[in-house]
Protein backbone atom coordinates (compact mmCIF):
# COMPACT_ATOMS: atom_id res chain seq x y z
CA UNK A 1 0.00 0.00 0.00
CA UNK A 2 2.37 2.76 0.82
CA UNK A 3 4.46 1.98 -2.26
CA UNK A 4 1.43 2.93 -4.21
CA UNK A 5 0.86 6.29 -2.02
CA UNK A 6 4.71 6.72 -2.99
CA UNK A 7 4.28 5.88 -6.81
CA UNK A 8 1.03 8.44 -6.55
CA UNK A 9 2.97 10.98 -4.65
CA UNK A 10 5.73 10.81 -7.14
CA UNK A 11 2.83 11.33 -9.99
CA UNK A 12 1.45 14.51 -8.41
CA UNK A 13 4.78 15.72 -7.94
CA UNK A 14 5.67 15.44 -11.32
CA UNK A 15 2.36 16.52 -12.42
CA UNK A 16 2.95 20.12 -13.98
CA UNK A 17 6.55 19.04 -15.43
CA UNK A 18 4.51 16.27 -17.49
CA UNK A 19 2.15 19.02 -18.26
CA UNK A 20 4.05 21.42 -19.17
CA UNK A 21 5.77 18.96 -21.88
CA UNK A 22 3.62 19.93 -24.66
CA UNK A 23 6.08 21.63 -26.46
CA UNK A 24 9.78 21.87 -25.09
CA UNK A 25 9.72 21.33 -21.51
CA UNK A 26 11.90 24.06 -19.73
CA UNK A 27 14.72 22.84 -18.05
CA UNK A 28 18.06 24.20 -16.90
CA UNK A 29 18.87 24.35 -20.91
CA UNK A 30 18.99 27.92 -21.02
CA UNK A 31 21.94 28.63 -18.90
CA UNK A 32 24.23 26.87 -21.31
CA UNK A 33 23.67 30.30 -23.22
CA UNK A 34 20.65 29.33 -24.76
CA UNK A 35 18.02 31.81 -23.71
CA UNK A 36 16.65 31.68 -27.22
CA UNK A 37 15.46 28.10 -26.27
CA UNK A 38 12.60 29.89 -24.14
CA UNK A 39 12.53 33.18 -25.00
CA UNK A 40 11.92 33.98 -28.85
CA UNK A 41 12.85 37.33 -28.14
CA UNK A 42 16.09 36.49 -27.84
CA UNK A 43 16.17 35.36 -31.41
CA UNK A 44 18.97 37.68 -33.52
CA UNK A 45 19.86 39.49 -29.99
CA UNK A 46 23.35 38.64 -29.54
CA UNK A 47 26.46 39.71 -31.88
CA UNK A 48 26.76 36.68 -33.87
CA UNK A 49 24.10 33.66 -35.21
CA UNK A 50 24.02 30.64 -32.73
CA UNK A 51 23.82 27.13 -33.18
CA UNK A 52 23.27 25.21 -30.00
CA UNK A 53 22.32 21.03 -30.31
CA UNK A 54 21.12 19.20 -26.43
CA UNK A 55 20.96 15.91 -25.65
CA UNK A 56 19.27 14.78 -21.83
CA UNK A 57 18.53 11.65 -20.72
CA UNK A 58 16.91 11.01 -17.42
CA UNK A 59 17.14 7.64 -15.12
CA UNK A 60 19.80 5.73 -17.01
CA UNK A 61 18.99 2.03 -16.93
CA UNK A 62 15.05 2.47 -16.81
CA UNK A 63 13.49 1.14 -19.84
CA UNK A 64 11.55 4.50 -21.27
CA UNK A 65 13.13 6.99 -19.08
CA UNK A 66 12.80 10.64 -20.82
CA UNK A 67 14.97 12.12 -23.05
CA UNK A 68 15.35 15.24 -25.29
CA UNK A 69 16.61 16.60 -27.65
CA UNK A 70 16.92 19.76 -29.29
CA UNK A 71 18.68 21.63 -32.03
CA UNK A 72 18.45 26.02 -32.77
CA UNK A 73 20.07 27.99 -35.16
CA UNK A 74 19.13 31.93 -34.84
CA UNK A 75 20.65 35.43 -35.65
CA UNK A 76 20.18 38.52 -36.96
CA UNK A 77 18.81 39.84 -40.05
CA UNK A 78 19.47 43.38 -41.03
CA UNK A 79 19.62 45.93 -38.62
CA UNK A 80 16.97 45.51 -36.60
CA UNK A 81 15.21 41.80 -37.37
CA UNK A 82 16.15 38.47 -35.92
CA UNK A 83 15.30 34.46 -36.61
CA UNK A 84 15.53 31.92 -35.63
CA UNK A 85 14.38 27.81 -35.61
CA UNK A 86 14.17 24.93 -33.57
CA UNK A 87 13.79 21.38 -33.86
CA UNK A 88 13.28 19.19 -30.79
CA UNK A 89 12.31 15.14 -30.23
CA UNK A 90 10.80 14.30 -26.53
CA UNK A 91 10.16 11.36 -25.26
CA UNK A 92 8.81 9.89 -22.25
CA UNK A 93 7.47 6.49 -21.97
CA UNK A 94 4.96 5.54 -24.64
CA UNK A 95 4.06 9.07 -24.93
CA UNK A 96 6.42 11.26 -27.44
CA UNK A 97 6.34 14.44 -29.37
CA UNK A 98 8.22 16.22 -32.08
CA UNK A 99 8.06 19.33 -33.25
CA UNK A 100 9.41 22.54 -35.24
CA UNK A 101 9.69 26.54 -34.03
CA UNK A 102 9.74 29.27 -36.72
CA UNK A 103 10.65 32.70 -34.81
CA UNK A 104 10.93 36.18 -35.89
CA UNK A 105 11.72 39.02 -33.09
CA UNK A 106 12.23 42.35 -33.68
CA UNK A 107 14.97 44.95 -32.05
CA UNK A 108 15.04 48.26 -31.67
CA UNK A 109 18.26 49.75 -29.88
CA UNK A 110 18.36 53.24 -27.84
CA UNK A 111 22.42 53.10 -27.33
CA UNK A 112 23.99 56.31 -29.13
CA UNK A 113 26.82 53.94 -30.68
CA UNK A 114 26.70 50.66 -31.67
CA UNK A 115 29.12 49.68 -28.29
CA UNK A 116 27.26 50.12 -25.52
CA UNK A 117 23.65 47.49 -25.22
CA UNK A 118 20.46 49.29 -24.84
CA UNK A 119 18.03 47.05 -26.68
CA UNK A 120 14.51 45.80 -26.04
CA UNK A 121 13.28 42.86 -28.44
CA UNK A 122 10.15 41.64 -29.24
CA UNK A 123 9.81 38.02 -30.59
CA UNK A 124 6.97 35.60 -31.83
CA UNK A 125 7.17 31.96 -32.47
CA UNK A 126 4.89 29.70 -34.42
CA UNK A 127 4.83 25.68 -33.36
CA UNK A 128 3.77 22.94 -35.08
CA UNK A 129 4.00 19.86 -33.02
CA UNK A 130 3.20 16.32 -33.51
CA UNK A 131 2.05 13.75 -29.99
CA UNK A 132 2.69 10.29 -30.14
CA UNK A 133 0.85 7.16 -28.23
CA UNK A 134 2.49 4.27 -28.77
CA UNK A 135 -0.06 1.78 -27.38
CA UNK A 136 1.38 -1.21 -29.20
CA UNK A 137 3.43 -2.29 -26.01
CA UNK A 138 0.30 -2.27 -23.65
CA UNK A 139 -0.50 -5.70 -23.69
CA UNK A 140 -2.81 -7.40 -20.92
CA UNK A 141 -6.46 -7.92 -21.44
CA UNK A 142 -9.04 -6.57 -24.29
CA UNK A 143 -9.85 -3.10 -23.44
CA UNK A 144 -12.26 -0.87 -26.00
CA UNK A 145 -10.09 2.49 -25.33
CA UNK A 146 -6.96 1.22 -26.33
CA UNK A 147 -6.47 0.77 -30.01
CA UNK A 148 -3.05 -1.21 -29.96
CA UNK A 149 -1.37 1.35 -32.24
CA UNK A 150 0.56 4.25 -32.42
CA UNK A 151 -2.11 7.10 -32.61
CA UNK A 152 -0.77 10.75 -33.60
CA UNK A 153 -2.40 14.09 -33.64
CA UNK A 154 -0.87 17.34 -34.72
CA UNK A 155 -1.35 21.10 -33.64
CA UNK A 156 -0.37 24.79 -33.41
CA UNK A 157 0.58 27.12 -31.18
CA UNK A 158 2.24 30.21 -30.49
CA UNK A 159 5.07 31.71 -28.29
CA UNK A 160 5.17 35.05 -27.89
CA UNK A 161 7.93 37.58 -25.51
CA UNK A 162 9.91 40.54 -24.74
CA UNK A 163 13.21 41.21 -23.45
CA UNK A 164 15.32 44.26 -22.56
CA UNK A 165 19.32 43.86 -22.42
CA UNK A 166 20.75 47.21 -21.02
CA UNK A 167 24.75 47.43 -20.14
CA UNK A 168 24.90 44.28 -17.67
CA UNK A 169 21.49 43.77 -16.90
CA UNK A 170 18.84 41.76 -18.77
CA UNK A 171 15.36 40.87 -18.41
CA UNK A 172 12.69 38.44 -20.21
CA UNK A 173 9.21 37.47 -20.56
CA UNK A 174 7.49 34.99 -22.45
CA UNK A 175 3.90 33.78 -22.65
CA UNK A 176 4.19 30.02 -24.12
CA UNK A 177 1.38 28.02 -25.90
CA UNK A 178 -0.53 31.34 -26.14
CA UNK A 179 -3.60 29.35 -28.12
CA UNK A 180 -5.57 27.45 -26.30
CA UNK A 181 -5.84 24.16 -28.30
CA UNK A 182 -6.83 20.35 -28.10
CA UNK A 183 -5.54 16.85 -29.40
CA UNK A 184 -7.91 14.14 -30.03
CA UNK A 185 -5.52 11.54 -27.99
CA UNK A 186 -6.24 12.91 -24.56
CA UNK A 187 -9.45 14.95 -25.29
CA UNK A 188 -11.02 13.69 -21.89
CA UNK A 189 -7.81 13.82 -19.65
CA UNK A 190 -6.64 17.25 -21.05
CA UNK A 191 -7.45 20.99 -21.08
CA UNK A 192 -7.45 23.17 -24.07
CA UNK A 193 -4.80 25.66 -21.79
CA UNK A 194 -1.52 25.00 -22.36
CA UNK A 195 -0.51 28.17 -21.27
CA UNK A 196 2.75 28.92 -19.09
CA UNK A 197 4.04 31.95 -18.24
CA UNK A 198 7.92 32.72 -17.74
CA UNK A 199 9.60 35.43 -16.60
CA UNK A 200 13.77 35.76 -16.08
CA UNK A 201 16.40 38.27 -15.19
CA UNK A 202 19.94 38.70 -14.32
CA UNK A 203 22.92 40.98 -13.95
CA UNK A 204 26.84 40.68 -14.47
CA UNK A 205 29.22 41.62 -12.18
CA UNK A 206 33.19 41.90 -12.42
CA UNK A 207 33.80 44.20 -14.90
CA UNK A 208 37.51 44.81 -15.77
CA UNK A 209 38.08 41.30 -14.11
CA UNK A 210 39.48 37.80 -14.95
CA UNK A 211 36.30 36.49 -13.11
CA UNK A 212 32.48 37.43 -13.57
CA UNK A 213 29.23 36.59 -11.65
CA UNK A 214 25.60 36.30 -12.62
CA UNK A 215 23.12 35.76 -10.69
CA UNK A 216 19.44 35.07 -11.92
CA UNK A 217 16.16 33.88 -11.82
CA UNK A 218 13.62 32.10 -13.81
CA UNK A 219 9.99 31.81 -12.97
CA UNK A 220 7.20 29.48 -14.00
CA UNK A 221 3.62 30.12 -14.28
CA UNK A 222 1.48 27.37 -15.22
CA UNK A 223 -1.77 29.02 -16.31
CA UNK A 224 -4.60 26.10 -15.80
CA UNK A 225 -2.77 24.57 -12.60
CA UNK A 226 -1.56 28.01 -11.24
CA UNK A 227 1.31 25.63 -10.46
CA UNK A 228 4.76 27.71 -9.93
CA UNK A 229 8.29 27.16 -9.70
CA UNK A 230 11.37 29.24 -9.37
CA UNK A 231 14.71 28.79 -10.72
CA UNK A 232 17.67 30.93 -8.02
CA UNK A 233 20.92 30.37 -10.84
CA UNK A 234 24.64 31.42 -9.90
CA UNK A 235 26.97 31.29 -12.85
CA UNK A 236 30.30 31.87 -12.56
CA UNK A 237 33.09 32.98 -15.90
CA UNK A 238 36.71 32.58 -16.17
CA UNK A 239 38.42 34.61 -18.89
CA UNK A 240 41.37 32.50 -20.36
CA UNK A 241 43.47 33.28 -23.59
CA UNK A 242 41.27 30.47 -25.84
CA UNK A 243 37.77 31.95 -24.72
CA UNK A 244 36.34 31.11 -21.18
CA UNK A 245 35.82 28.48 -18.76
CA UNK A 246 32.53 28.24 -16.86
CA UNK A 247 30.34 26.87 -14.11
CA UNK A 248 26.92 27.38 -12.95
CA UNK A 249 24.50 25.51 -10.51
CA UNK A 250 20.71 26.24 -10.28
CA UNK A 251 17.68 25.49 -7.45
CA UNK A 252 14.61 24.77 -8.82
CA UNK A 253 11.68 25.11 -6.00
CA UNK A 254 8.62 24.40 -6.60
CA UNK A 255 5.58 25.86 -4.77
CA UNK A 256 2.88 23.72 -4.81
CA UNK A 257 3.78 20.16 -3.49
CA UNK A 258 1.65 17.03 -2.51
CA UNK A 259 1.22 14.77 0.79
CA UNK A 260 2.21 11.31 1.10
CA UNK A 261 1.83 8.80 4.26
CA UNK A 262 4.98 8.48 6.56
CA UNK A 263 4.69 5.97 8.92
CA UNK A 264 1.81 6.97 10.98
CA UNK A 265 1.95 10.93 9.88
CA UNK A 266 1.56 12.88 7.11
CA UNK A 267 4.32 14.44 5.24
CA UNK A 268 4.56 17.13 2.80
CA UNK A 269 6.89 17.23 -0.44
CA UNK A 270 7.55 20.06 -3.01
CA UNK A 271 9.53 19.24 -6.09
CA UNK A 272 13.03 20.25 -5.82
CA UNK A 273 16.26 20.32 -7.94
CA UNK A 274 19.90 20.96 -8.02
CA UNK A 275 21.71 21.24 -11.03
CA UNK A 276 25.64 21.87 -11.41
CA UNK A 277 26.86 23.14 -15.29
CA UNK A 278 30.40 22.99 -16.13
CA UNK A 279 31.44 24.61 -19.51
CA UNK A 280 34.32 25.85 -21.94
CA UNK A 281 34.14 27.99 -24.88
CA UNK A 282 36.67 27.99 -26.87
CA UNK A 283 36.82 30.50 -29.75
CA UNK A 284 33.57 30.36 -31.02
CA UNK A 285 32.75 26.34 -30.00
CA UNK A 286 30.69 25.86 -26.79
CA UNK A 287 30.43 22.84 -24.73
CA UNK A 288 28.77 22.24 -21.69
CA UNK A 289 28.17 19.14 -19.07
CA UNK A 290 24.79 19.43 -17.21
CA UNK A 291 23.99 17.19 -14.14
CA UNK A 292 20.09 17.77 -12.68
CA UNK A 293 19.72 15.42 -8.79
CA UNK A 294 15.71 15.63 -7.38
CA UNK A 295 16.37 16.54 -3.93
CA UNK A 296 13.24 14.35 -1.22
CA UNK A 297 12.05 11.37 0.26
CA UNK A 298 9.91 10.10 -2.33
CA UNK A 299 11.39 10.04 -5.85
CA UNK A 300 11.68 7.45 -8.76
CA UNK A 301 15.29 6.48 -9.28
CA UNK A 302 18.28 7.85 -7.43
CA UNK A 303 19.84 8.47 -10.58
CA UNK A 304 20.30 11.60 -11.99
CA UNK A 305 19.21 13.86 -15.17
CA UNK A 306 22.15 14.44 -17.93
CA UNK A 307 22.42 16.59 -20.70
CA UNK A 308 25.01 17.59 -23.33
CA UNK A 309 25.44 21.14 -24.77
CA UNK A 310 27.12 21.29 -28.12
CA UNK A 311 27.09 25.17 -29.80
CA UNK A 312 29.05 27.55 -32.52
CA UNK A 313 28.86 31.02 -32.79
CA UNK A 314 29.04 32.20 -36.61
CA UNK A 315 28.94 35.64 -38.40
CA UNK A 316 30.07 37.45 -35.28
CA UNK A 317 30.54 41.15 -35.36
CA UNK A 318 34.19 42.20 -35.20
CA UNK A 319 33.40 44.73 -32.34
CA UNK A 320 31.87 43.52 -29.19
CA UNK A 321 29.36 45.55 -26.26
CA UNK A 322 31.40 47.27 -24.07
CA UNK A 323 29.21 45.36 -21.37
CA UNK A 324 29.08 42.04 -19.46
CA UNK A 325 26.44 40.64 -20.87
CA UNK A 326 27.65 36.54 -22.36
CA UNK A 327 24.08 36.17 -23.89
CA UNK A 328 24.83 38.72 -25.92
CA UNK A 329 28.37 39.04 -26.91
């Protein structure tokens, strides 16, 4: 009995990450300078086009553990446009989606010269997705829901956001799945509002030094669950003759938690991670290591979450912001 309460708890617990997974589910990806990933304002921001490919994998050694992956290209075009695209496979058990991002954003600058960053961009993406039930691996007795295929539905949605880089400072926000939609494979499990609601910000300090700090924060709003979560991010920069050397680590709280049976009590959980990123970049090549450990007394595996960063950086301007500001330069 109480491993079923445990299995349940770990369900409910999980509940708005699993929800929030239509579409790319927002990890820790972003601090391997990838804000683009969530933010489609971001899209043409920086000084040169980026390239950035992840790989995660969750629970290694459980049969149908998650994994993603996803692959961007975006930069600017002309003075004042930027676009980008993404491509992105998730899986996670016999459920799995795949899907494509179009993005334009638009930038307008305020700075005097084209050295110092005053810029507030405007972005929209446009999704088409396609969800996958594989029910061909269900097995056990005769039951009239289950088809014993793999059933597929398609559909669109939007992204739409804002974000304002000035000197060292930055700040985003970005309304995801903006159209409220529905797929016939869950039509009596699932709402139409897919809607989440992110919001980030940081500053860099150290200027004129070998070492830089940035602290920020992400924030999650899930619209129909009114679930939340907050991301508290340290990252830390190295300057070295061959580019930089990095390393961040991340706390993911969430609000909202469930109860579970402890003996003869009751005991409360909220969803909680830690996640360490080590990184080099080295001219304009990127790589990054990213480790993610759920932090509780009820959880599925004791394994961790990994994930692979691969990126370029390609038509860069010769003259760089006379800021701190890594997103960006």
């Amino acid at each position: 009995m109480k491993l079923k309460i445990k299995v349940l708890l770990i369900f409910l617990i999980t509940a708005f990450h699993s929800y929030s997974q239509e579409g790319i589910p927002v990890y820790s990806d972003y601090l391997s300078d990838n804000y683009y990933l969530i933010h489609p304002s971001m899209a043409g921001a920086a000084n040169c086009a980026k390239i950035r490919l992840t790989a995660r994998k969750q629970w290694f050694g459980e049969e149908e553990a998650p994994s993603l992956q996803t692959l961007s290209f975006n930069g600017r075009v002309g003075e004042r446009s930027g676009a980008g695209i993404i491509l992105f496979n998730d899986k996670n058990g016999y459920h799995s989606q795949k899907g494509v991002k179009l993005t334009y954003a638009h930038h307008i600058m305020f700075s005097r010269d084209e050295l110092d960053l005053n810029q507030l961009s405007f972005g929209i993406s446009g999704g088409l997705i396609q969800s996958q039930l594989d029910e061909t691996k269900f097995g056990g007795t005769f039951d009239p829901i289950v088809f014993g295929s793999i059933q597929k539905d398609s559909y669109f949605n939007l992204d739409i956001g804002a974000s304002y880089n000035y000197l060292d400072f930055y700040a985003h926000a970005t309304v995801q799945g903006l159209l409220e939609t529905r797929r016939d494979l869950y039509t009596d499990y699932e709402s139409d509002n897919l809607r989440k609601f992110l919001f980030s910000a940081g500053y860099v300090f150290g200027k004129n030094s070998s070492w830089t700090w940035e602290p920020s924060i992400l924030f999650q709003l899930f619209d129909q669950t009114k679930a939340k979560t907050l991301d508290l991010n340290m990252k830390a920069y190295k300057s070295m003759d061959f580019g930089s050397l990095w390393a961040a680590l991340s706390y993911r709280r969430g609000f909202d938690g469930a109860q579970y049976i402890s003996g003869s009590g009751v005991s409360s959980q909220k969803i909680q991670y830690f996640t360490p990123i080590v990184g080099v970049n080295f001219k304009n090549f990127m790589f990054a290591y990213t480790y993610t450990q759920l932090v509780g007394d009820v959880k599925f595996d004791t394994g961790g979450f990994h994930q692979i960063t691969l990126g370029i950086n390609l038509f860069c301007k010769k003259e760089r912001y006379d800021c701190n500001c890594p997103a960006v330069n």
